[in-house]
N, C-alpha and C. Protein backbone atom coordinates (compact mmCIF):
# COMPACT_ATOMS: atom_id res chain seq x y z
N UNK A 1 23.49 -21.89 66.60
CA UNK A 1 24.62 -21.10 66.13
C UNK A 1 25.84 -22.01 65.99
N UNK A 2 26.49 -21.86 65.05
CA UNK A 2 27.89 -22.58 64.81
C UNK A 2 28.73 -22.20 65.88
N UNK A 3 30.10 -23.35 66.30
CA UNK A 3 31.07 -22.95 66.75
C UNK A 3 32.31 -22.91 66.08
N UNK A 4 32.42 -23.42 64.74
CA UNK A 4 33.17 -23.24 64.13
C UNK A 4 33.29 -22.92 62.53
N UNK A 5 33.61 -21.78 62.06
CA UNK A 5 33.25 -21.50 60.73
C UNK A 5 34.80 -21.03 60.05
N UNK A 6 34.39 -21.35 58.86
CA UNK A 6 35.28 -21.42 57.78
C UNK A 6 35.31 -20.14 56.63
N UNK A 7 36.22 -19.53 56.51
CA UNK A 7 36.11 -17.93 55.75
C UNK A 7 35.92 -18.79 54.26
N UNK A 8 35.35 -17.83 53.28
CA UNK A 8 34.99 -18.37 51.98
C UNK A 8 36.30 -17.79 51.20
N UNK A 9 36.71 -18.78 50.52
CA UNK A 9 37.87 -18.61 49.06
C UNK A 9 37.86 -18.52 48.15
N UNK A 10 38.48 -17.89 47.46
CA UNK A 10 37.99 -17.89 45.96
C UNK A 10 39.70 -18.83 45.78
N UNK A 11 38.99 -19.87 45.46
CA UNK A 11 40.10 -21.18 44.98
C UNK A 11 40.25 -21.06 43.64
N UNK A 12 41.44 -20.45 43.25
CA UNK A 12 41.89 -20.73 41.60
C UNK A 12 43.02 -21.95 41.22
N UNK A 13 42.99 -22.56 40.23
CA UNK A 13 43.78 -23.68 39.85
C UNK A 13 45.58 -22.99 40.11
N UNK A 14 46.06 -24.31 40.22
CA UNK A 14 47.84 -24.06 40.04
C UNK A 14 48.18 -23.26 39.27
N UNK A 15 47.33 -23.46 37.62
CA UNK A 15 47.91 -23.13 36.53
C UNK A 15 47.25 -21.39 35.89
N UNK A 16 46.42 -20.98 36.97
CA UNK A 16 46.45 -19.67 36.33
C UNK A 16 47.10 -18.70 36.67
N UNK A 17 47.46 -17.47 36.09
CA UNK A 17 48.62 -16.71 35.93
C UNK A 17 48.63 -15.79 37.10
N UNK A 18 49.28 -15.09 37.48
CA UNK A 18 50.15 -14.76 38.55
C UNK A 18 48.49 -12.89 38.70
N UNK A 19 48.43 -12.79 38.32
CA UNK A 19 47.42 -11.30 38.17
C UNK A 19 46.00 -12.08 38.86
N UNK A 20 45.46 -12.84 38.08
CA UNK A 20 44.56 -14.02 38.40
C UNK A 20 44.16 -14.13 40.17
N UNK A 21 45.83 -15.14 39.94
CA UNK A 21 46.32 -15.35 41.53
C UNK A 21 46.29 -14.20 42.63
N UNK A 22 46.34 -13.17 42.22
CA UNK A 22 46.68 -12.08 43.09
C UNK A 22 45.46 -11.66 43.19
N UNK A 23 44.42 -11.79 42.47
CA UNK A 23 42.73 -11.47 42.91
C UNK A 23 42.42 -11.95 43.28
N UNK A 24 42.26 -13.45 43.01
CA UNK A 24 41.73 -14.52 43.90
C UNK A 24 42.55 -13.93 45.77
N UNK A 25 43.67 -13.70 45.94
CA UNK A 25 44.27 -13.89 46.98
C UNK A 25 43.45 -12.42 48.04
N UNK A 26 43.13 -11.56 47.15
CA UNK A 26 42.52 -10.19 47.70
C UNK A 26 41.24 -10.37 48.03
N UNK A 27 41.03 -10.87 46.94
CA UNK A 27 39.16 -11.63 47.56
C UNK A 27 39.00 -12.35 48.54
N UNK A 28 39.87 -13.22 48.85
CA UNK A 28 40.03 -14.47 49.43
C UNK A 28 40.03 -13.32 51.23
N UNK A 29 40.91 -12.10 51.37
CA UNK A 29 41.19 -11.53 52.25
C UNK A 29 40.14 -10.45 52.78
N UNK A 30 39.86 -9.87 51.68
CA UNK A 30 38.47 -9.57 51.81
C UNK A 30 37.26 -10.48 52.85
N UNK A 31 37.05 -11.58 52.13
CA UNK A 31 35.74 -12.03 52.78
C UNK A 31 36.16 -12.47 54.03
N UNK A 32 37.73 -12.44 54.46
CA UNK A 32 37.64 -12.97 55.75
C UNK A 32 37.88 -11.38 56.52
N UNK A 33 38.06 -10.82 56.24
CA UNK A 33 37.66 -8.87 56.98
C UNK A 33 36.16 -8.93 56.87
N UNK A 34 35.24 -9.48 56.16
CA UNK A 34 33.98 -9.45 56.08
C UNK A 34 33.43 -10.11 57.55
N UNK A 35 33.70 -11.55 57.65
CA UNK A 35 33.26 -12.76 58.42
C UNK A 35 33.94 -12.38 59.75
N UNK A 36 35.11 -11.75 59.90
CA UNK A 36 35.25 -11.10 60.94
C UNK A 36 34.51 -10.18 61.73
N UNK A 37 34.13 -9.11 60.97
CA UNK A 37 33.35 -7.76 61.07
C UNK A 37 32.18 -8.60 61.67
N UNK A 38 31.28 -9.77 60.43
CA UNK A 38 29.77 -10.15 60.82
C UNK A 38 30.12 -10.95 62.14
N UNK A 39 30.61 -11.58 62.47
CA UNK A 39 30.59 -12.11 63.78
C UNK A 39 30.63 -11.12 65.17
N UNK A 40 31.68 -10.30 64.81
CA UNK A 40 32.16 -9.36 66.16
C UNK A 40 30.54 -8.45 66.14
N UNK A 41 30.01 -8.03 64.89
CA UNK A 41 29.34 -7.41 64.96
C UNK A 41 27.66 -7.69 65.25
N UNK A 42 27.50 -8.93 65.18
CA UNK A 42 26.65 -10.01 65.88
C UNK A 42 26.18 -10.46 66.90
N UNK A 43 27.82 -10.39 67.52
CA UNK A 43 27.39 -10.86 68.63
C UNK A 43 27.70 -12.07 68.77
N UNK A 44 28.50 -12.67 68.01
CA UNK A 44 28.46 -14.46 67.88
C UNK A 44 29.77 -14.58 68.29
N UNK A 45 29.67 -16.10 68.95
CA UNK A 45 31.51 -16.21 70.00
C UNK A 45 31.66 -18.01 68.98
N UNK A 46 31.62 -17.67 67.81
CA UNK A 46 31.63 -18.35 66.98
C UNK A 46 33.35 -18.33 66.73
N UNK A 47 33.99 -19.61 66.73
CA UNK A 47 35.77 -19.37 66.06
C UNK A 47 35.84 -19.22 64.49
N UNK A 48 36.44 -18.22 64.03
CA UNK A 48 36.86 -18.36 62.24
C UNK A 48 37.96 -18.87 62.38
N UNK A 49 38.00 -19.52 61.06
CA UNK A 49 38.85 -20.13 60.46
C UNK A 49 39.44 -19.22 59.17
N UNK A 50 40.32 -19.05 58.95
CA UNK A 50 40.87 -17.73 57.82
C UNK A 50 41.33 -18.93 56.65
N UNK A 51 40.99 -18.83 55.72
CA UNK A 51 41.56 -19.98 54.62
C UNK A 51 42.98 -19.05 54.11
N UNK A 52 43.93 -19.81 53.40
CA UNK A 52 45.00 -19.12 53.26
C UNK A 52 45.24 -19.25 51.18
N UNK A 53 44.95 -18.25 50.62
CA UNK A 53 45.08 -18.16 49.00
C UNK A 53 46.52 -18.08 48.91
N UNK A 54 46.53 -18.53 47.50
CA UNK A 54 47.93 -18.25 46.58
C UNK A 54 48.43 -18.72 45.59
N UNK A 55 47.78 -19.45 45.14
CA UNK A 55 47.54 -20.92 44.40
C UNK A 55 48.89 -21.09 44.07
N UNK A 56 49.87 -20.92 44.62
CA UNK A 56 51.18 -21.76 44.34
C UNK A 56 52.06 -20.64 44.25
N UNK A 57 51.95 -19.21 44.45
CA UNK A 57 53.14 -18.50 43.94
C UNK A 57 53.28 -18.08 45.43
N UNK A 58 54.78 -18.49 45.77
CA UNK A 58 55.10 -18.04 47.03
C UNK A 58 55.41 -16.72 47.45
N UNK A 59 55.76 -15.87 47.02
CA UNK A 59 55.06 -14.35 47.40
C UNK A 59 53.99 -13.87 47.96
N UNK A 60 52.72 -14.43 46.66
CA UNK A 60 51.68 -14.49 47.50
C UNK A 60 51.22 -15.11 48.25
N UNK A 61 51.48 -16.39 48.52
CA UNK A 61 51.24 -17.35 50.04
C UNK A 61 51.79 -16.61 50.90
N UNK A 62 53.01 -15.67 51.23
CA UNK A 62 53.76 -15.14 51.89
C UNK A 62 53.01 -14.05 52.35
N UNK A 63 52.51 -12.89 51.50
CA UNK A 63 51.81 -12.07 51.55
C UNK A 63 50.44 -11.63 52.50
N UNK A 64 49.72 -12.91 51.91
CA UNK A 64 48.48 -13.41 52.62
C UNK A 64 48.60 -13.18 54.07
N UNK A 65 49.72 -14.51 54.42
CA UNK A 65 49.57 -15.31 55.66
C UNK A 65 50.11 -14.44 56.50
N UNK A 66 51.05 -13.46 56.25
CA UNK A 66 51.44 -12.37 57.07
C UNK A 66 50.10 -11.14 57.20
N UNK A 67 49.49 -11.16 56.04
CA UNK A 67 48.39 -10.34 56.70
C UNK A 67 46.88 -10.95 57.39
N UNK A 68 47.03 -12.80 57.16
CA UNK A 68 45.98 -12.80 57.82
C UNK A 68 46.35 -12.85 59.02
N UNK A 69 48.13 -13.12 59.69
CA UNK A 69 48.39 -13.25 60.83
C UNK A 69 47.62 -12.23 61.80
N UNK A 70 47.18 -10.87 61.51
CA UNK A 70 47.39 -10.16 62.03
C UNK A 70 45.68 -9.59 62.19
N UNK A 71 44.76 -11.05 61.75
CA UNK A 71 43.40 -10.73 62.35
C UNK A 71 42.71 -10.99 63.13
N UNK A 72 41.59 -11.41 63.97
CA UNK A 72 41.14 -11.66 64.66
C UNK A 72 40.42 -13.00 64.00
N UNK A 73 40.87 -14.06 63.79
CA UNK A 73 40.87 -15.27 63.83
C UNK A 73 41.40 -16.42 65.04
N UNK A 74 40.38 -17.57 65.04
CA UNK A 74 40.63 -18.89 66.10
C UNK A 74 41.89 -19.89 65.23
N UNK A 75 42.14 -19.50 63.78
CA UNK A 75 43.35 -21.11 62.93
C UNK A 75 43.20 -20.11 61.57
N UNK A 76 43.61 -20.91 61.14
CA UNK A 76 43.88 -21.10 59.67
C UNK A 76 43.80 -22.18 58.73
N UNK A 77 43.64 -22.22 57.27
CA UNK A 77 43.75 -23.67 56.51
C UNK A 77 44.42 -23.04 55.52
N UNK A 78 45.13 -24.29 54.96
CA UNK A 78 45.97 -23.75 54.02
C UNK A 78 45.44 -24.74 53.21
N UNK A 79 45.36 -23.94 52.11
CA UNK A 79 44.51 -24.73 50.74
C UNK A 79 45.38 -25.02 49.96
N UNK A 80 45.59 -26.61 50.25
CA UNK A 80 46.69 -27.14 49.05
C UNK A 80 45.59 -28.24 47.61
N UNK A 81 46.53 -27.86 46.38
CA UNK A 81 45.72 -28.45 45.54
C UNK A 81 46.76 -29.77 44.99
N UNK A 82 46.35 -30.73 44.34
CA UNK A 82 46.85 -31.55 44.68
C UNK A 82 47.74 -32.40 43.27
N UNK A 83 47.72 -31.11 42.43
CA UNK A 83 48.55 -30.63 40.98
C UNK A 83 49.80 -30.34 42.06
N UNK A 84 50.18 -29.37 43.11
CA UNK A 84 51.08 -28.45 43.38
C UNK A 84 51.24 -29.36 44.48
N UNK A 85 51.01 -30.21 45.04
CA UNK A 85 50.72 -30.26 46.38
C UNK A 85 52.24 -30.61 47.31
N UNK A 86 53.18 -31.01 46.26
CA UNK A 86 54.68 -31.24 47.15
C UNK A 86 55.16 -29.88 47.37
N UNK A 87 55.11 -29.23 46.00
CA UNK A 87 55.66 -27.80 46.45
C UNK A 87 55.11 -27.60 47.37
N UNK A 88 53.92 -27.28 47.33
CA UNK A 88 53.19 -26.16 48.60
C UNK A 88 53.43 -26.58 49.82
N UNK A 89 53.84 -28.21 50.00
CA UNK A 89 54.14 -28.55 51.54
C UNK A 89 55.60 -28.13 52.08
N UNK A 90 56.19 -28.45 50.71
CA UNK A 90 57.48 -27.24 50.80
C UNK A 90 57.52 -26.33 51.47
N UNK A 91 56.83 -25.51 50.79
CA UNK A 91 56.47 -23.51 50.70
C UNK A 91 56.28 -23.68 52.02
N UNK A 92 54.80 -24.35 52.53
CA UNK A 92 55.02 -24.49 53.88
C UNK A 92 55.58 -25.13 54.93
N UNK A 93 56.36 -25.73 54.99
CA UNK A 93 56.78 -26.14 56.32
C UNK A 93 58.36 -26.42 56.12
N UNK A 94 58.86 -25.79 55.13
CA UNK A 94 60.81 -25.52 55.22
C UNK A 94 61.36 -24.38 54.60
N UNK A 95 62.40 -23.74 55.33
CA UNK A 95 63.01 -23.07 55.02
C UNK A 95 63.70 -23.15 53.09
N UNK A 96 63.95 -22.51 52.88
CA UNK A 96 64.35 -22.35 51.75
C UNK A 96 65.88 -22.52 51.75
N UNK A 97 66.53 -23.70 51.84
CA UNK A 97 68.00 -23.88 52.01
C UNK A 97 68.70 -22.39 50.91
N UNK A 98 69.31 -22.00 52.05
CA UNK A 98 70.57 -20.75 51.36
C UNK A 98 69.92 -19.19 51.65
N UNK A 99 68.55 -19.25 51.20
CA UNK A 99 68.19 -18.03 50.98
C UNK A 99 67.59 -17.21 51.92
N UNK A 100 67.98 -17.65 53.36
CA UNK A 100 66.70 -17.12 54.81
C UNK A 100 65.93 -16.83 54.49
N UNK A 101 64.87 -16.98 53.78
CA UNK A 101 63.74 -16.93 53.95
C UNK A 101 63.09 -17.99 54.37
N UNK A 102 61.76 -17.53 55.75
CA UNK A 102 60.89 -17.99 56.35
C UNK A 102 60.11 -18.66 55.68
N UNK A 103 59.25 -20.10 56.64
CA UNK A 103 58.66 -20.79 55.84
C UNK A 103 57.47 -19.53 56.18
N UNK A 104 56.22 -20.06 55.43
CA UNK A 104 54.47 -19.61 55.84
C UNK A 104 54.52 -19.72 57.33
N UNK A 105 54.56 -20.98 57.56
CA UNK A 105 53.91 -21.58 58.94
C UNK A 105 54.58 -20.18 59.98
N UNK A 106 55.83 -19.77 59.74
CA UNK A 106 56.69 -19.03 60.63
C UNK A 106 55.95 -17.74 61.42
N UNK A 107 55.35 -17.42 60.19
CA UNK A 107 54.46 -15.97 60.74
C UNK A 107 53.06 -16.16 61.34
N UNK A 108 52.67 -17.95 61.93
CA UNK A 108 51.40 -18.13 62.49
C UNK A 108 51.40 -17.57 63.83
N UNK A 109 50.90 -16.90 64.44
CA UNK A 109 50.83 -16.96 66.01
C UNK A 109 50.71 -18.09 66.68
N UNK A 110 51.73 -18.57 67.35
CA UNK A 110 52.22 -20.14 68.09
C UNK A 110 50.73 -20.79 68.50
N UNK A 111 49.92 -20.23 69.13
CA UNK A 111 48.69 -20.46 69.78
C UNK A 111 47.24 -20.02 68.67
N UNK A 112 47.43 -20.40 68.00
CA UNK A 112 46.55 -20.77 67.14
C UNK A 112 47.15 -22.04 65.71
N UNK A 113 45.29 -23.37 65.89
CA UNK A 113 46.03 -24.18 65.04
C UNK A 113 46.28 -23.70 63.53
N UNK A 114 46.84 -24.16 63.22
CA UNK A 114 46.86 -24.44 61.23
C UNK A 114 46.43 -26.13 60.78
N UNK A 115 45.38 -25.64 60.01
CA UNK A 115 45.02 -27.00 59.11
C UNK A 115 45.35 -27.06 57.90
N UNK A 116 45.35 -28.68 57.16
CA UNK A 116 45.64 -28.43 55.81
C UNK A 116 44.72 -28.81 54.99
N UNK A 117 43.82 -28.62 54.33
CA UNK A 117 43.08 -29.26 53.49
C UNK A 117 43.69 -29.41 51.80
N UNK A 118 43.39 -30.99 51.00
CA UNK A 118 43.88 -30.59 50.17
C UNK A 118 42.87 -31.43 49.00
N UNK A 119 43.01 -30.60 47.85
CA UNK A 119 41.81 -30.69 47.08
C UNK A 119 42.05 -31.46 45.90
């Protein structure tokens, strides 16, 4: 049995459009409510890993990560691609000078890691 598993993504490019993005990001949330369910329901003391969708539009990175905060996951990865990849380190890990808004990272639960993979 694994001890560490990885939720499946539906990875879309930088450049597709914002509707696109927002399925990929539902799917992406989906299969990790799935991989949750099959483990607990298993029986397996296996850690998930929740991958984090959005392919670059910060709303929906925002969106996501506040609702995967709130599952029964061991981390997270944040899927950076490597077209976008300054922004997205942006998006994640600084404030938005002027506008208070929170980075991503803000809404992780302190005690769980975040990884970055980037593609």
């Amino acid at each position: 049995k694994p001890d560490v598993a990885v939720s499946l993504a539906d990875v879309v490019p930088c450049t597709v459009n914002k509707k696109r993005a927002n399925k990929s990001c539902y799917r992406t949330l989906q299969w990790v409510n799935e991989a949750v369910t099959f483990i607990a329901d298993n029986g397996m003391s296996c850690s998930l890993l929740a991958c984090i969708p959005g392919s670059g539009y910060r709303d929906l990175v925002l969106k996501s990560t506040k609702l995967l905060a709130t599952r029964n996951v061991a981390g997270y990865v944040v899927l950076l691609q490597l077209q976008i990849r300054n922004r997205t380190i942006y998006i994640a890990t600084e404030r938005l000078a002027g506008t208070g808004e929170r980075s991503y990272f803000s809404f992780f639960p302190l005690s769980k890691p975040v990884f970055m993979s980037v593609s």
